[in-house]
C-alpha atoms as a PDB file:
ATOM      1  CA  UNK A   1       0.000   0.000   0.000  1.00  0.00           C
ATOM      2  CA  UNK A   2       1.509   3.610  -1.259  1.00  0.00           C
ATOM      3  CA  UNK A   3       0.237   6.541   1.090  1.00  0.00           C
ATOM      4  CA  UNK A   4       0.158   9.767  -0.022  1.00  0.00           C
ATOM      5  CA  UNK A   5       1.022  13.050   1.516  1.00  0.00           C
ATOM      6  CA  UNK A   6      -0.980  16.623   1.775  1.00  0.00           C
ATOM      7  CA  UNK A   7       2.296  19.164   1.834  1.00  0.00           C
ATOM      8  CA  UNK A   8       0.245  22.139   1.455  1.00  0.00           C
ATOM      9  CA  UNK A   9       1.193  23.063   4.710  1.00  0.00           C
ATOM     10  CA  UNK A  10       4.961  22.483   3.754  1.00  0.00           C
ATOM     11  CA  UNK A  11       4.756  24.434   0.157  1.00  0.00           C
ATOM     12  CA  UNK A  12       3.503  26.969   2.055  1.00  0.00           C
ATOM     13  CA  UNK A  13       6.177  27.164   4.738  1.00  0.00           C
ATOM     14  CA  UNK A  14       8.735  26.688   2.290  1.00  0.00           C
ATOM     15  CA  UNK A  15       7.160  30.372   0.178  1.00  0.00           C
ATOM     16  CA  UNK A  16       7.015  31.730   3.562  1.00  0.00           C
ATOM     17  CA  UNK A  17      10.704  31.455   4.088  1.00  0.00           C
ATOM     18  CA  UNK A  18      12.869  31.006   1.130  1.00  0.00           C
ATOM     19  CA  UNK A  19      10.463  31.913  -1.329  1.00  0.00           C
ATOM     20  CA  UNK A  20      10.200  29.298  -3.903  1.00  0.00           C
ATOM     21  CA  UNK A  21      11.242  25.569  -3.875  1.00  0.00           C
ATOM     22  CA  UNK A  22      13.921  26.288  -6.301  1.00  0.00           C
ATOM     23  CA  UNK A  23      15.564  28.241  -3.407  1.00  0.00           C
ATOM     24  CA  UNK A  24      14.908  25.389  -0.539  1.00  0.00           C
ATOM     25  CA  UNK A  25      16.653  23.154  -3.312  1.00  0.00           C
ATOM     26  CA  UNK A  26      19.748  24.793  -3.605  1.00  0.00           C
ATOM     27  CA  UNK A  27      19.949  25.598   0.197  1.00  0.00           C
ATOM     28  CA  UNK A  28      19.986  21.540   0.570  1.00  0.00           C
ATOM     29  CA  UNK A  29      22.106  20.727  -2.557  1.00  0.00           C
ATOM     30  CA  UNK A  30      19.519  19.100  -4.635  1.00  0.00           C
ATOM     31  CA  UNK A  31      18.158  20.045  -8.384  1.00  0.00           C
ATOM     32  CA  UNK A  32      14.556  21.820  -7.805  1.00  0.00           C
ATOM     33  CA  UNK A  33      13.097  18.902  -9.667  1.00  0.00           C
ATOM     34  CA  UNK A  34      14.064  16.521  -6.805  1.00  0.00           C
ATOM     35  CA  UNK A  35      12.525  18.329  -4.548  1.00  0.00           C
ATOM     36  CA  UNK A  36       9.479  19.103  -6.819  1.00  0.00           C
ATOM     37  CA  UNK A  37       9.043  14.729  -6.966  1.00  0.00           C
ATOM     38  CA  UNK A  38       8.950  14.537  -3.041  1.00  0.00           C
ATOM     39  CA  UNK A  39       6.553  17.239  -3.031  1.00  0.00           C
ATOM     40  CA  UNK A  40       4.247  15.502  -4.940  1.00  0.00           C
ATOM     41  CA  UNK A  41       4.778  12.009  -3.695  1.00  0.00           C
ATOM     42  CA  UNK A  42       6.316  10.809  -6.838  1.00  0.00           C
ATOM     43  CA  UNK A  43       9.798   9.869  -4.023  1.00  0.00           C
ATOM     44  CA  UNK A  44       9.550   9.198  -0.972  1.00  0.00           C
ATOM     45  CA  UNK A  45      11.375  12.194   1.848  1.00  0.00           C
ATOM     46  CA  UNK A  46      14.211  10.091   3.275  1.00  0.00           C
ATOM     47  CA  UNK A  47      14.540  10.821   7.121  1.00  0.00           C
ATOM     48  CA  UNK A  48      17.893  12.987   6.471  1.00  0.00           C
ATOM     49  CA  UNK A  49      15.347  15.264   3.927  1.00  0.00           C
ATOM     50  CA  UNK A  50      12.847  15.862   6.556  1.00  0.00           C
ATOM     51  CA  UNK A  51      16.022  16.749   9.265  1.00  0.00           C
ATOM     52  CA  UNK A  52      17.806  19.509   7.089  1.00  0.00           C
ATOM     53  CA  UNK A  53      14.356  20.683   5.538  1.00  0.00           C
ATOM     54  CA  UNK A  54      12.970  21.330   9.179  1.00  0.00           C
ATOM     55  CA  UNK A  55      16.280  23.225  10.168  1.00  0.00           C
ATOM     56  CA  UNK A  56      16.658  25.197   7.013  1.00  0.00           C
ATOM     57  CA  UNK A  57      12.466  26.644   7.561  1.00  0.00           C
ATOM     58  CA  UNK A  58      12.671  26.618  11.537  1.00  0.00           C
ATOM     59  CA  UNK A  59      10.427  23.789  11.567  1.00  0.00           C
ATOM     60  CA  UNK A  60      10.239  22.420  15.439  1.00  0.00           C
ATOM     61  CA  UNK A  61      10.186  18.764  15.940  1.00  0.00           C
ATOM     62  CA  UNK A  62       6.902  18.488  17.226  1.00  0.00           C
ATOM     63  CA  UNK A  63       5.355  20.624  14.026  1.00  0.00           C
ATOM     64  CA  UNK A  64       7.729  17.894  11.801  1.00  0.00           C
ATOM     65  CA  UNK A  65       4.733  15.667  11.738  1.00  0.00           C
ATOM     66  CA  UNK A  66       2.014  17.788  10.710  1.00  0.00           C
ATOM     67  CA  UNK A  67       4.364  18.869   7.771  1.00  0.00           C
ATOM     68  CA  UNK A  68       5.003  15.594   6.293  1.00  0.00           C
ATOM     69  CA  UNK A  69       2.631  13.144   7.854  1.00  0.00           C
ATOM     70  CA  UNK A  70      -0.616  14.588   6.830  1.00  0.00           C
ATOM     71  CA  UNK A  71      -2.206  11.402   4.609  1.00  0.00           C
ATOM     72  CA  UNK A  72      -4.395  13.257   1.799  1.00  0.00           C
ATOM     73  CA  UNK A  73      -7.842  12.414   1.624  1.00  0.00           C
END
């Protein structure tokens, strides 16, 4: 069974502080289109994603799930 994820709340988070995803992509090292595939749950965020994404947008670790653990409906 695949889940999928709602990152609204993420995409929104990531305008709110670097602007575009293009931005958040090049701030951890990756092309903007491999962040554009986790984003839309084409890959799957590896655990070391979800770490440096939460530190780069001030992301707490209690907020981390509500970011990336939302299952869309």
């Amino acid at each position: 069974m695949k889940y999928e994820f709602d990152y609204q709340k993420l995409k929104g988070k990531i305008v709110e502080k670097t602007k575009n995803q293009e931005n958040l992509a090049n701030q951890m090292g990756v092309t903007k289109q491999s962040l554009n595939q986790k984003l839309n749950n084409k890959v799957a965020f590896k655990q070391s994603d979800i770490v440096t994404i939460s530190t780069l947008l001030e992301i707490s670790k209690v907020e981390i799930p509500e970011y990336f653990f939302t299952l869309k409906v």
